[in-house]
N, C-alpha and C. Protein backbone atom coordinates (compact mmCIF):
# COMPACT_ATOMS: atom_id res chain seq x y z
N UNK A 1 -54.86 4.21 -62.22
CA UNK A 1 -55.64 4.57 -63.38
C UNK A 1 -55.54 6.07 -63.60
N UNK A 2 -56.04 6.25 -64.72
CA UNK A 2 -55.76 7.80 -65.17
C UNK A 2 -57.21 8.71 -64.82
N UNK A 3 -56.85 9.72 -64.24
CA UNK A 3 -58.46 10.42 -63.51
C UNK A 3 -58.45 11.27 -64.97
N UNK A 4 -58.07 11.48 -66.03
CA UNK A 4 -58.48 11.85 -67.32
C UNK A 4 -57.52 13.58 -67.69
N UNK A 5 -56.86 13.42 -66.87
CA UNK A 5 -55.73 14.63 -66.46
C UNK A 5 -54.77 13.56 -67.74
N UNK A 6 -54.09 14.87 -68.47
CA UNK A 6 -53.07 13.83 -69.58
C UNK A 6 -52.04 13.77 -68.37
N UNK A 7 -50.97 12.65 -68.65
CA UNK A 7 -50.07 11.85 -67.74
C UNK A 7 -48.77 12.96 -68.37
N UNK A 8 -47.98 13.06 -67.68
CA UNK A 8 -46.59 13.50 -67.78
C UNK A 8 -45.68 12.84 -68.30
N UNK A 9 -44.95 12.97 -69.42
CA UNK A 9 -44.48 11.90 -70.39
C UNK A 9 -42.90 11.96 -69.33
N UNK A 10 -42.10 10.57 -69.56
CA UNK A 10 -40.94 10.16 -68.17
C UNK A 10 -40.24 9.78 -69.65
N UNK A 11 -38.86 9.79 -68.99
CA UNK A 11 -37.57 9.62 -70.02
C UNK A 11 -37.18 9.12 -68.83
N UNK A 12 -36.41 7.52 -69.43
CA UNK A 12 -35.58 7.22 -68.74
C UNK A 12 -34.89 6.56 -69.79
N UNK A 13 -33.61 5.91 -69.17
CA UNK A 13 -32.60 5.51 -69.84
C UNK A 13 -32.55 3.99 -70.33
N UNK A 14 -33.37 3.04 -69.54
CA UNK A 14 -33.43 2.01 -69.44
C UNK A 14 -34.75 1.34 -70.58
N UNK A 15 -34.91 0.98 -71.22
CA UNK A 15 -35.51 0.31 -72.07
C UNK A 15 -36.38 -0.48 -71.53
N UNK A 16 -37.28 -0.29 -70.98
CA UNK A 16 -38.76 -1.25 -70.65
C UNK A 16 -39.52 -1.77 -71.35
N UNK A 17 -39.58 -3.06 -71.10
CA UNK A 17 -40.48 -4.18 -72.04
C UNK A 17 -41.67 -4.52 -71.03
N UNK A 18 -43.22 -4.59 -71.49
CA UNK A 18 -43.68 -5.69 -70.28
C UNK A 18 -44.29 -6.46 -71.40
N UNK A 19 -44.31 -7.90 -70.74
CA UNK A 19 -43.57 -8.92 -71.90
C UNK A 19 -45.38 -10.03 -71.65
N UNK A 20 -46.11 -9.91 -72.15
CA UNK A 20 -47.32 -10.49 -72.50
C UNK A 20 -47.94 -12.14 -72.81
N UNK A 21 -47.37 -12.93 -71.91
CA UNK A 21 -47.18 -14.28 -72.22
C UNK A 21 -48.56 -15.50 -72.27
N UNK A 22 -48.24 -16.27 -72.90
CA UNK A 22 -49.44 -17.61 -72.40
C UNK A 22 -48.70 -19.14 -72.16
N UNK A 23 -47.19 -18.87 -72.15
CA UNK A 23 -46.28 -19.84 -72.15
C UNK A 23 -45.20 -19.84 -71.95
N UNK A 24 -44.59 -20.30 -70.44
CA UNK A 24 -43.25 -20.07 -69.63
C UNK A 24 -42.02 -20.00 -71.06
N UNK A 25 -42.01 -21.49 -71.46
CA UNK A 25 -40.83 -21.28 -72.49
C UNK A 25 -40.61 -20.20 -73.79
N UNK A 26 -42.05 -20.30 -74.15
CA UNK A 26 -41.93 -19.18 -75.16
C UNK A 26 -41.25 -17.86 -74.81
N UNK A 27 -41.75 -17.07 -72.98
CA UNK A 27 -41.76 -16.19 -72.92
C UNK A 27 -40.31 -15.91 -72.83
N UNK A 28 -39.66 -17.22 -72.15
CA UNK A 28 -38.00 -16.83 -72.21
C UNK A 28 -37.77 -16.41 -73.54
N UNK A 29 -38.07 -16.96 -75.01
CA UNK A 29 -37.78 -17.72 -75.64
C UNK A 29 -37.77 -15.42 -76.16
N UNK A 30 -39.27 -15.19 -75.90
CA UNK A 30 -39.39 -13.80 -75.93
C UNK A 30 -38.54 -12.79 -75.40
N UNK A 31 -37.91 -12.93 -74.17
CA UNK A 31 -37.56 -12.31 -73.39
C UNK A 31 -35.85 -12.08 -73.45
N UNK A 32 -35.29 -13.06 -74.38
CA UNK A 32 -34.05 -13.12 -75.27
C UNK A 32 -34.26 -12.32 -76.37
N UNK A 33 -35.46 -12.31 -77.01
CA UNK A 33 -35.80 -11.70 -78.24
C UNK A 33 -35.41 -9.83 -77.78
N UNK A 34 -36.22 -9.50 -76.90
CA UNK A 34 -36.09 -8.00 -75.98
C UNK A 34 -34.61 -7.52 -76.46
N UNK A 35 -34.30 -8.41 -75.69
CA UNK A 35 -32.30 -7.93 -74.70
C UNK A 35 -31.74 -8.12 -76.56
N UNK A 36 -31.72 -8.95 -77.28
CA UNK A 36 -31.12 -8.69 -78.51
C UNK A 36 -31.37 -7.67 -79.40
N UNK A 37 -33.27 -7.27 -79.39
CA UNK A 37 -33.55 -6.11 -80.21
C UNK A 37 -32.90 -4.37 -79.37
N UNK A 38 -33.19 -4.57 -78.13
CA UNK A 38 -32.62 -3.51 -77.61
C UNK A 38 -31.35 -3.40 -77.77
N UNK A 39 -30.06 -4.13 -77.63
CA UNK A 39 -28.93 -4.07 -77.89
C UNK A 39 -28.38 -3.89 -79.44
N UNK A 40 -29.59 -4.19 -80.26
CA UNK A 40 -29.54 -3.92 -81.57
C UNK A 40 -29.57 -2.45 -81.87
N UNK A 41 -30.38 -1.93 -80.89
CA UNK A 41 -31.15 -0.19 -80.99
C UNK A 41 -29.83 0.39 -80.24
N UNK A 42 -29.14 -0.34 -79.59
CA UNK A 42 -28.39 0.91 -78.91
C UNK A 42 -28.41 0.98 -77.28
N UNK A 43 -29.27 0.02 -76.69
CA UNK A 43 -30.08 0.61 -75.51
C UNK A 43 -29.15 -0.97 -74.95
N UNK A 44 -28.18 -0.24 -73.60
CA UNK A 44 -27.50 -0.77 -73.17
C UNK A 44 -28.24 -1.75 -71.67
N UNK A 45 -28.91 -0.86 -71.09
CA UNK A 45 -29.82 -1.67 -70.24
C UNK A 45 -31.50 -1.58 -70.48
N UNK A 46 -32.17 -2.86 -70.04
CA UNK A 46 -33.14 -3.60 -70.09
C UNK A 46 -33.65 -3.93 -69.37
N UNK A 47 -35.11 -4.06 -69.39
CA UNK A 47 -35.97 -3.92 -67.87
C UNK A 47 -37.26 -4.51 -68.87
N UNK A 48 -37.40 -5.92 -68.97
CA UNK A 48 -38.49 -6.92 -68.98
C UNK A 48 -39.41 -7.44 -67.44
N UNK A 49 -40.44 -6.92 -67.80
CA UNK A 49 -41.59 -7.17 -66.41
C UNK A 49 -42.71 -8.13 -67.43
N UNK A 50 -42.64 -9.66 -66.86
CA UNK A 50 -43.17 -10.49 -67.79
C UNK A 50 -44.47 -10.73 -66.95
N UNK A 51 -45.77 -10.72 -67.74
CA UNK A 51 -47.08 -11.21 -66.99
C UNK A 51 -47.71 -11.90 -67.81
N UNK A 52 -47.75 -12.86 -67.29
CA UNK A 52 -48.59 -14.14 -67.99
C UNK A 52 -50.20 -13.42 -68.48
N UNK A 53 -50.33 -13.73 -69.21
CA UNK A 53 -51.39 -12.52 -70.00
C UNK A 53 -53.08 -13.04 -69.17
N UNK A 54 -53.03 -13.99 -68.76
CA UNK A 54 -55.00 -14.75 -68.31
C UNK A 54 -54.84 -13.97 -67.18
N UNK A 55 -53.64 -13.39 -66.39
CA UNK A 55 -53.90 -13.23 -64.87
C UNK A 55 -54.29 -11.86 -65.06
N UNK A 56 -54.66 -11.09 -66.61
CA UNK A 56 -55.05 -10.03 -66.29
C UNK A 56 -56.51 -9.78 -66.47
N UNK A 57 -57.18 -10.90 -66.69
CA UNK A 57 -58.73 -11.16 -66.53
C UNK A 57 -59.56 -10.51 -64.90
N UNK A 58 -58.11 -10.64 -64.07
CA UNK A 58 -58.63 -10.89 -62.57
C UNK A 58 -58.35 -8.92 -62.47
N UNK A 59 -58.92 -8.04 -61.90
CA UNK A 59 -59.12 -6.73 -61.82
C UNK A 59 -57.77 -6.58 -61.01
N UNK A 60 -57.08 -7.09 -59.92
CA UNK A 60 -55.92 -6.90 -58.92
C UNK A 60 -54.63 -7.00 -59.75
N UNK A 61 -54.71 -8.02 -60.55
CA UNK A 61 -53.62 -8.48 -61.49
C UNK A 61 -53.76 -7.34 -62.50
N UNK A 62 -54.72 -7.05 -63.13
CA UNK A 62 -54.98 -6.56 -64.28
C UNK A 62 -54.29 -4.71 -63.65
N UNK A 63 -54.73 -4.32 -62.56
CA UNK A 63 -54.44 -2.95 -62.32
C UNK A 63 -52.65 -2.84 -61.56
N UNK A 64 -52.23 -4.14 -61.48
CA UNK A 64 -50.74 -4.37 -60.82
C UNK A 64 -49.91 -3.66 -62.04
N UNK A 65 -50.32 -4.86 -63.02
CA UNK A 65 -49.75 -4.75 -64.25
C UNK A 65 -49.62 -3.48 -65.30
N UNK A 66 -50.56 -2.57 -65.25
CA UNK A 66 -51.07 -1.30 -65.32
C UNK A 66 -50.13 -0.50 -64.51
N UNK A 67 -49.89 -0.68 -63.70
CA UNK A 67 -48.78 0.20 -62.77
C UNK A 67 -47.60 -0.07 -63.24
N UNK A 68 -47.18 -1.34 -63.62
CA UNK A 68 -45.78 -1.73 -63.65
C UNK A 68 -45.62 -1.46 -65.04
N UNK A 69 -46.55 -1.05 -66.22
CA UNK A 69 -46.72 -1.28 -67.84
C UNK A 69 -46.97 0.72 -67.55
N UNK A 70 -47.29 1.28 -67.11
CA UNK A 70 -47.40 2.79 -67.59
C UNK A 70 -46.13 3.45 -67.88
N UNK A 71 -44.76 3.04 -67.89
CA UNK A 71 -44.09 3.55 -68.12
C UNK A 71 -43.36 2.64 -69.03
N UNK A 72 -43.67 2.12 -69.78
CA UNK A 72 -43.40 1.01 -70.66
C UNK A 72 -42.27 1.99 -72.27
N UNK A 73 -41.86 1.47 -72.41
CA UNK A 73 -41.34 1.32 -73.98
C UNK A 73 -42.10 1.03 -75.12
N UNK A 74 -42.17 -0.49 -74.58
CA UNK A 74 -42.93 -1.63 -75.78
C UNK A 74 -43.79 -2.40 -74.61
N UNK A 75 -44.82 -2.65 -75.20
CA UNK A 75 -45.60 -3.70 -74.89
C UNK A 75 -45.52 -4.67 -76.24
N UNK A 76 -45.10 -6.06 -76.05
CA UNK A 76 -44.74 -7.04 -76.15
C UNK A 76 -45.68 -8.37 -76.18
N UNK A 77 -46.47 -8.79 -77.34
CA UNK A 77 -47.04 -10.00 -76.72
C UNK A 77 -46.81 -11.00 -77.72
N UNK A 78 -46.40 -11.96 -76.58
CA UNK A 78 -45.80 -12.92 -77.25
C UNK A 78 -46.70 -14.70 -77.17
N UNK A 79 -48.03 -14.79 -77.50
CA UNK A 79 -48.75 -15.61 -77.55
C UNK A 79 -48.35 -17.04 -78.16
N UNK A 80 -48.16 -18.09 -77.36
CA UNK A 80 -48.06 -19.18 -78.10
C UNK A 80 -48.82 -19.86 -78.47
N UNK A 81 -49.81 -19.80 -77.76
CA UNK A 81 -51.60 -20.51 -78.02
C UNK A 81 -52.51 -19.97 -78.22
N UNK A 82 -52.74 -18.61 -78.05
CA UNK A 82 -53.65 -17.91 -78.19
C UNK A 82 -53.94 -17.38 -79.49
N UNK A 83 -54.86 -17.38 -80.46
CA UNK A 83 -54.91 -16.86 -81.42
C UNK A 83 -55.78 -15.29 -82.08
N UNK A 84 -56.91 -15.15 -80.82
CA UNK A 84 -56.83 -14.27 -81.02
C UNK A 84 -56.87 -13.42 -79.53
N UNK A 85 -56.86 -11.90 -79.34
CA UNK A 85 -57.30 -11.53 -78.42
C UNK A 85 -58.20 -11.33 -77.38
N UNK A 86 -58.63 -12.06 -76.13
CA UNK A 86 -59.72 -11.78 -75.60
C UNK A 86 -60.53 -10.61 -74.77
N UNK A 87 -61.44 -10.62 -75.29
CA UNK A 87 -62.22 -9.13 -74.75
C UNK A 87 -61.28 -8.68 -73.71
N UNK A 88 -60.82 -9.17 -72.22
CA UNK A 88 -60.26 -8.75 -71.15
C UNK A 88 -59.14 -8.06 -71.54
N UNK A 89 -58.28 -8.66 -72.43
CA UNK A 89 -56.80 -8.18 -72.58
C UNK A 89 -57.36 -7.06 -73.52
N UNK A 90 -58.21 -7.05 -74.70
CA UNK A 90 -58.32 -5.92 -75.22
C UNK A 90 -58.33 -4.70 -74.47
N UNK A 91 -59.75 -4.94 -73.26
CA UNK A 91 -59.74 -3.71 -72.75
C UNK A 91 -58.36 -3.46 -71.54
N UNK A 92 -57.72 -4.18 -71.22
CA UNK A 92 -56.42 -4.24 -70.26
C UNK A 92 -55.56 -2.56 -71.32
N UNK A 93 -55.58 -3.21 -72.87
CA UNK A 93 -54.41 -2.59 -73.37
C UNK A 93 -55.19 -0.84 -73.84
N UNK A 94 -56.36 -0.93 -74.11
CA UNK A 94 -57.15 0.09 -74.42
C UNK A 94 -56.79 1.48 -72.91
N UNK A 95 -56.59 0.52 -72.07
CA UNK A 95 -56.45 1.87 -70.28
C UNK A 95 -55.02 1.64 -70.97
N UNK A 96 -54.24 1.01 -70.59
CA UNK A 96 -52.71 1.34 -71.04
C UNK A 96 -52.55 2.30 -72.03
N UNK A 97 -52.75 2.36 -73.13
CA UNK A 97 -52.37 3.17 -74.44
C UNK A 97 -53.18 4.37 -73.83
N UNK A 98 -54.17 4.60 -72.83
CA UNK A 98 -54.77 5.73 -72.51
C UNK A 98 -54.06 6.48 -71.18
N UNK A 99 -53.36 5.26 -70.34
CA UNK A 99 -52.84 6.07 -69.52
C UNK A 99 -51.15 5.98 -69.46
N UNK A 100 -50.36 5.36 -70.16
CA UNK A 100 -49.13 5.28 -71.29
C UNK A 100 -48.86 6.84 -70.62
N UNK A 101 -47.05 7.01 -69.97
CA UNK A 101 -46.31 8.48 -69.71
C UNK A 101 -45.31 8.03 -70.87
N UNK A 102 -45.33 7.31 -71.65
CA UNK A 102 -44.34 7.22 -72.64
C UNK A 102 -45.09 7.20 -74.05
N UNK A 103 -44.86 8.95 -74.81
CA UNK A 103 -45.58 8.91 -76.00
C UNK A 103 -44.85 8.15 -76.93
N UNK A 104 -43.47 7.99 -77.13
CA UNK A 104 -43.79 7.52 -78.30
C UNK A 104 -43.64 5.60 -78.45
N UNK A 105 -43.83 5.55 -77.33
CA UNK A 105 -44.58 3.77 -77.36
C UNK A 105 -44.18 2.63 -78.28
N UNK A 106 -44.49 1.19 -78.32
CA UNK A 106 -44.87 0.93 -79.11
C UNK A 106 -45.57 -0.51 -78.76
N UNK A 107 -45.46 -1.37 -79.64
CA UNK A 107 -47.00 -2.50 -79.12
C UNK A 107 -45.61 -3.55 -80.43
N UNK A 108 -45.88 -4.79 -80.14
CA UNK A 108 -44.89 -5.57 -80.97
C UNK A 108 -46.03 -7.14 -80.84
N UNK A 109 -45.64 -7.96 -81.34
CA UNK A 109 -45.99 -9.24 -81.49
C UNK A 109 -44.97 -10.09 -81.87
N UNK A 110 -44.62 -11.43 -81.08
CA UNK A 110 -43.91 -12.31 -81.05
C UNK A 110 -44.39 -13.83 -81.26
N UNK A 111 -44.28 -14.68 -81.81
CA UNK A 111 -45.19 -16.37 -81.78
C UNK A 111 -44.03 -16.76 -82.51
N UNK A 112 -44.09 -18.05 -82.14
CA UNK A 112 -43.66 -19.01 -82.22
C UNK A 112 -43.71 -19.52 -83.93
N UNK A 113 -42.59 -19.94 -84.86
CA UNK A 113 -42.64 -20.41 -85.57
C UNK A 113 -43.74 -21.52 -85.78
N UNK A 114 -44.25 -20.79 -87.56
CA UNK A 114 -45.18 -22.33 -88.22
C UNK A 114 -46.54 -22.00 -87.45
N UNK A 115 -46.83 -20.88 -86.21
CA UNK A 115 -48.07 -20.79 -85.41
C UNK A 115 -48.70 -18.92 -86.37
N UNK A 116 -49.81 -19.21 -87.05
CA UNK A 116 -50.39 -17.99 -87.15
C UNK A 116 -50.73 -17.10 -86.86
N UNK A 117 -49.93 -15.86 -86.80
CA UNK A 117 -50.68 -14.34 -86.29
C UNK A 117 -51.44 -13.67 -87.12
N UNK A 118 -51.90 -14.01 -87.93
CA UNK A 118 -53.09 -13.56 -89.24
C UNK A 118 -54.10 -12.53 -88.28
N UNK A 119 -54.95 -13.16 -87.16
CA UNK A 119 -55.85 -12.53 -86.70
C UNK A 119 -55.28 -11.39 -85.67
N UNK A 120 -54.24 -12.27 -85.20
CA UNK A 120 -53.67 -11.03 -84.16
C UNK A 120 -53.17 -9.81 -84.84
N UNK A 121 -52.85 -9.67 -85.88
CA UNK A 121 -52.01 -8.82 -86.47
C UNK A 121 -52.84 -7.94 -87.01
N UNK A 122 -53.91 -8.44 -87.89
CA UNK A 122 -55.42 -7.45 -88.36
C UNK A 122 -56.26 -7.23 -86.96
N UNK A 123 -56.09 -7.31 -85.56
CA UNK A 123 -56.32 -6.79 -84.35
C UNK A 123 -55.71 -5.93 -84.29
N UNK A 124 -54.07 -5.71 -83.80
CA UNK A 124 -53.02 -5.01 -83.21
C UNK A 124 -52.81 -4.01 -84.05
N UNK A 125 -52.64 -4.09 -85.40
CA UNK A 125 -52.05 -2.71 -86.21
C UNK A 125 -53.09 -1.80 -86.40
N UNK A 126 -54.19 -1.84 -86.50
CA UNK A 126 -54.86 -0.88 -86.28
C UNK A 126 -55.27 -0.15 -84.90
N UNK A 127 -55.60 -1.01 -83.74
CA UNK A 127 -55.54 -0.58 -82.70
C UNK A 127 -54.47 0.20 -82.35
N UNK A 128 -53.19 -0.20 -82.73
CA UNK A 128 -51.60 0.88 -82.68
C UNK A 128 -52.01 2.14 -82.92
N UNK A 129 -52.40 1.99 -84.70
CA UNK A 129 -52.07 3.65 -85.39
C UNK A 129 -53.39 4.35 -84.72
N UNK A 130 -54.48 3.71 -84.38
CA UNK A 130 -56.04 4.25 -83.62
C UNK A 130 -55.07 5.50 -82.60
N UNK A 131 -54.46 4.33 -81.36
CA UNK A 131 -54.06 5.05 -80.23
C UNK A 131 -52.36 5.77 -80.23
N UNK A 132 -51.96 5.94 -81.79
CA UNK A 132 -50.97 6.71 -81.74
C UNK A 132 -49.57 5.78 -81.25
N UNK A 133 -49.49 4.11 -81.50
CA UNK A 133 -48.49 3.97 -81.15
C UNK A 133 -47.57 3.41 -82.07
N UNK A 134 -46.44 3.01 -81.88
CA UNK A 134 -45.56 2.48 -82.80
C UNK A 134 -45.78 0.78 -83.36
N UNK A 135 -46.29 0.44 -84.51
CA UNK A 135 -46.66 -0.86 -84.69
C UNK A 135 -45.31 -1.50 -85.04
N UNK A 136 -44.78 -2.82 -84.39
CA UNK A 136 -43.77 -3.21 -84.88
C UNK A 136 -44.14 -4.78 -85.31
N UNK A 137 -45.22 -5.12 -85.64
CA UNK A 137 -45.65 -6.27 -86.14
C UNK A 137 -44.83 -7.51 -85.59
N UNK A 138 -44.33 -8.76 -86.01
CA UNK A 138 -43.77 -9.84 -85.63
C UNK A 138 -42.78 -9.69 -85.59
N UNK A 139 -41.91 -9.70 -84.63
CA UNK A 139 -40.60 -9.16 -84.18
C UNK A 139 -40.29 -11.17 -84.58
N UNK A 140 -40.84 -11.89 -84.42
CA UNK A 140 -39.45 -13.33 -84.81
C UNK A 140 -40.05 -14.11 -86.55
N UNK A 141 -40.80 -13.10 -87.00
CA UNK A 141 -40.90 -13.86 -88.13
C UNK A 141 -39.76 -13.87 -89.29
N UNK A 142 -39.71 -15.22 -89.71
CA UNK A 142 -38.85 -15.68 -90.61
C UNK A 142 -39.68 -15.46 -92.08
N UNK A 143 -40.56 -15.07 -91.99
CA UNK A 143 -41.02 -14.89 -93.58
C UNK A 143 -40.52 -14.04 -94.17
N UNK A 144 -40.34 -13.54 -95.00
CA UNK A 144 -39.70 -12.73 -95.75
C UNK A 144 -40.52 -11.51 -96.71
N UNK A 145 -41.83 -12.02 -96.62
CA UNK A 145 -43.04 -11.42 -97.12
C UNK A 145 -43.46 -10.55 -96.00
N UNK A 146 -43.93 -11.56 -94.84
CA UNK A 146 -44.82 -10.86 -93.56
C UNK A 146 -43.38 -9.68 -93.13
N UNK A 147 -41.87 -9.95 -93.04
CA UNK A 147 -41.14 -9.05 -92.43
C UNK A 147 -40.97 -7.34 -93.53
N UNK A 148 -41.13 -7.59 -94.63
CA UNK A 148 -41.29 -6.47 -95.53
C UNK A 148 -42.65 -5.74 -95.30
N UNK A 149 -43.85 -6.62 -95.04
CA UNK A 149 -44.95 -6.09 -94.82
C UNK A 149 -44.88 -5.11 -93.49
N UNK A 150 -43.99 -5.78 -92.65
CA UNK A 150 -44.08 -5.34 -91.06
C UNK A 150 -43.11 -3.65 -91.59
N UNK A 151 -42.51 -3.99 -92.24
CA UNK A 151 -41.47 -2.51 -92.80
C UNK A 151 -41.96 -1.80 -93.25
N UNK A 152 -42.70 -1.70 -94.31
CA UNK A 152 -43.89 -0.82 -94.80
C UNK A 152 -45.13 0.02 -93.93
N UNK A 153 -46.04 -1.29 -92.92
CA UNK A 153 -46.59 -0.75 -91.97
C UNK A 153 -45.96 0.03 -90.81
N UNK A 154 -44.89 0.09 -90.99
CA UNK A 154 -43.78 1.00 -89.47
C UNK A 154 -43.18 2.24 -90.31
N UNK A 155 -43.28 2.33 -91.46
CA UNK A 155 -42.97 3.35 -92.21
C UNK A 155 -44.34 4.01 -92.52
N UNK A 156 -45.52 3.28 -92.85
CA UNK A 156 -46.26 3.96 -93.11
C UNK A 156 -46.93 4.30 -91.71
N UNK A 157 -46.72 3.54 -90.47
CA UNK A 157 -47.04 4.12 -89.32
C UNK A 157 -46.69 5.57 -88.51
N UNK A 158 -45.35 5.53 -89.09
CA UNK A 158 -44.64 6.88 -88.70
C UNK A 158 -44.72 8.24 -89.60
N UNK A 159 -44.73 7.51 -90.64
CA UNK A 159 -45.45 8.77 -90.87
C UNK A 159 -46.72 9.21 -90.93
N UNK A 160 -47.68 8.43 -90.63
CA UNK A 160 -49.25 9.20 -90.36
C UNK A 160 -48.94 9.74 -88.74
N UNK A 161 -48.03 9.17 -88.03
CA UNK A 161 -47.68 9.95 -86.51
C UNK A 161 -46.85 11.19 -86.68
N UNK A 162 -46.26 11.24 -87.79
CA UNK A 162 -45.60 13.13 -88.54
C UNK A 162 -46.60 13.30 -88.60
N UNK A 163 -47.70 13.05 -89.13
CA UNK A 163 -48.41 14.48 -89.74
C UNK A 163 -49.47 14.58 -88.82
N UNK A 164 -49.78 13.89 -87.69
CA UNK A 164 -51.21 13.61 -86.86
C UNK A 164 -50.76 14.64 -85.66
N UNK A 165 -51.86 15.65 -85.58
CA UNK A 165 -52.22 16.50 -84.44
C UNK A 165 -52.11 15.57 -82.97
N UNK A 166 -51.32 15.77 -82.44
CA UNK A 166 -51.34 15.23 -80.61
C UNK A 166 -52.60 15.58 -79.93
N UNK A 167 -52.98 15.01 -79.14
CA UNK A 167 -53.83 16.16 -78.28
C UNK A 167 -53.75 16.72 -77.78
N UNK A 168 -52.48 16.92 -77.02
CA UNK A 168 -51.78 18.11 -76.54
C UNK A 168 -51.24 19.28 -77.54
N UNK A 169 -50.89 19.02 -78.36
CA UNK A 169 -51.09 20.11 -79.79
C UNK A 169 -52.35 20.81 -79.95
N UNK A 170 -53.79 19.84 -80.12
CA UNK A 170 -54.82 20.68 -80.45
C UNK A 170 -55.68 20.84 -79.36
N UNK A 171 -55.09 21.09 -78.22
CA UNK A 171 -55.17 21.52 -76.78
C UNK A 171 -54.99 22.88 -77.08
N UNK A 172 -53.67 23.07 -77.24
CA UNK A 172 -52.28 24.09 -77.14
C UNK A 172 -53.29 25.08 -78.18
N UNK A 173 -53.55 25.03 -79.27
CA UNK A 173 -53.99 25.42 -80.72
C UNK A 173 -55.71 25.56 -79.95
N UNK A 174 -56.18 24.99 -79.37
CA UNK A 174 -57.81 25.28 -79.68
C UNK A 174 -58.04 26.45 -77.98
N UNK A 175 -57.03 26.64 -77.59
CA UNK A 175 -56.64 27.22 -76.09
C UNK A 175 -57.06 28.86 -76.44
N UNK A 176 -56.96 29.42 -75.67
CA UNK A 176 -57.52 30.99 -75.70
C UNK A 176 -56.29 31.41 -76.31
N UNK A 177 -56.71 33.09 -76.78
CA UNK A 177 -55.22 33.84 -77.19
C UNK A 177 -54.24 33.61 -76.09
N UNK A 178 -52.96 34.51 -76.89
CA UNK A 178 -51.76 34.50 -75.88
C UNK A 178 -52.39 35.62 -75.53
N UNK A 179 -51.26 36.25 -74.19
CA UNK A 179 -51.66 37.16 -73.30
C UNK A 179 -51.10 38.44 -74.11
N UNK A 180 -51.47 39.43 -74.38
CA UNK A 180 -51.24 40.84 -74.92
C UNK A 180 -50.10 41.54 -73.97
N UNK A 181 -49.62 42.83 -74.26
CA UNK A 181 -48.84 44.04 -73.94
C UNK A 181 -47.91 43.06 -73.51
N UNK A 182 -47.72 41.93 -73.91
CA UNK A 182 -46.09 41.23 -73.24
C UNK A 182 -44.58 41.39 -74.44
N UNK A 183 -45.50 41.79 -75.61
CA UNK A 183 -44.38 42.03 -76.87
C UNK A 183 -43.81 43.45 -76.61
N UNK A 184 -42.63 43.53 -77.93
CA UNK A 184 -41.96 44.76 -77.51
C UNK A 184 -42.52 45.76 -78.51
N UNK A 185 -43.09 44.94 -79.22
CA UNK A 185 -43.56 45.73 -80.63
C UNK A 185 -45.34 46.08 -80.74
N UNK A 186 -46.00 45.91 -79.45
CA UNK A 186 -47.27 46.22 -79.25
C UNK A 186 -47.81 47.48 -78.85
C-alpha cells in the first residue's frame, strides 16, 4: 500500500495488463483481446496477470493483486455476469489508481456480446477522468454507435489530461521560491 509518499513512476518495455475476470472462458476470450490490441499499438511483448475479480473481496487476495496491478498499463475488466460493480472492487480500484507507478494508465472494459455495459460504463468513465486515467471504454464492442462514443470519450479524455494540473505540478508550483545568488545575472 501507499504510506501517502507519491510512488515513482517505472517505464518498462513490456506492456502489462491485469486482466479482471468473473469467467474462465471469457477471460481467455479477454486475454486474446490484450496480445491483439497491444500488437496493434506496437508493443511487442505482453504480460497479462489475470484475477478472477470475487477473490478480491478477501483483504490477502485483494492486497496480492495490488502488488502485482501497481505497475500496470491497463487495468482490464472483463465481466461476463456481473453488471454492475461491487462496493469491494470499487474500493480495490480506488487504492490502485492511488497507488498506480504508471501515470499515464488506463482502465478498459471488455463483455461479452448482446450482454450490457450501460451501468458499468456510466461507473468507469468517470471514475477514469476523476483519477486521471486513460478511459478506453469497450474494447470488443461491435456497435458502431457505442465504438464512436468510446472515440470521442478518449479524445475528450485526453484532452482534459492536457490541460489538468498533476499533483506533482501543483506541488512543484505551490513549493517555496527557487534558491537566489545561483544566477549569473543576480
Amino acid at each position: 500500500m501507499n504510506s501517502g509518499d507519491p510512488a515513482t513512476p517505472t517505464v518498462t518495455e513490456t506492456f502489462k495488463t491485469v486482466l479482471l475476470y468473473d469467467d474462465v472462458a471469457w477471460a481467455r476470450v479477454a486475454r486474446a483481446a490484450v496480445s491483439r490490441i497491444a500488437f496493434e499499438c506496437g508493443q511487442t511483448q505482453t504480460s497479462v496477470v489475470p484475477w478472477r475479480a470475487d477473490l478480491l473481496e478477501q483483504t490477502r487476495f485483494a492486497e496480492a493483486a495490488l502488488a502485482e496491478a501497481v505497475d500496470a498499463d491497463l487495468i482490464l475488466l472483463a465481466p461476463a455476469r456481473t453488471l454492475f460493480l461491487p462496493v469491494w472492487l470499487n474500493r480495490w480500484l480506488d487504492v490502485w489508481a492511488t497507488c498506480r507507478t504508471v501515470p499515464d494508465a488506463a482502465v478498459g472494459l471488455l463483455v461479452p456480446p448482446g450482454v450490457s455495459d450501460a451501468v458499468l460504463r456510466v461507473e468507469l468513465e468517470p471514475w477514469a477522468r476523476r483519477n486521471g486515467l486513460t478511459w478506453l471504454g469497450d474494447l470488443g464492442s461491435d456497435d458502431a454507435t457505442a465504438a464512436e462514443a468510446d472515440a470521442v470519450a478518449t479524445n475528450r479524455d485526453l484532452a482534459w489530461r492536457e490541460r489538468a494540473v498533476s499533483p506533482v505540478l501543483r506541488e512543484i508550483m505551490a513549493g517555496p521560491a527557487p534558491y537566489r545568488f545561483f544566477g549569473l545575472n543576480e
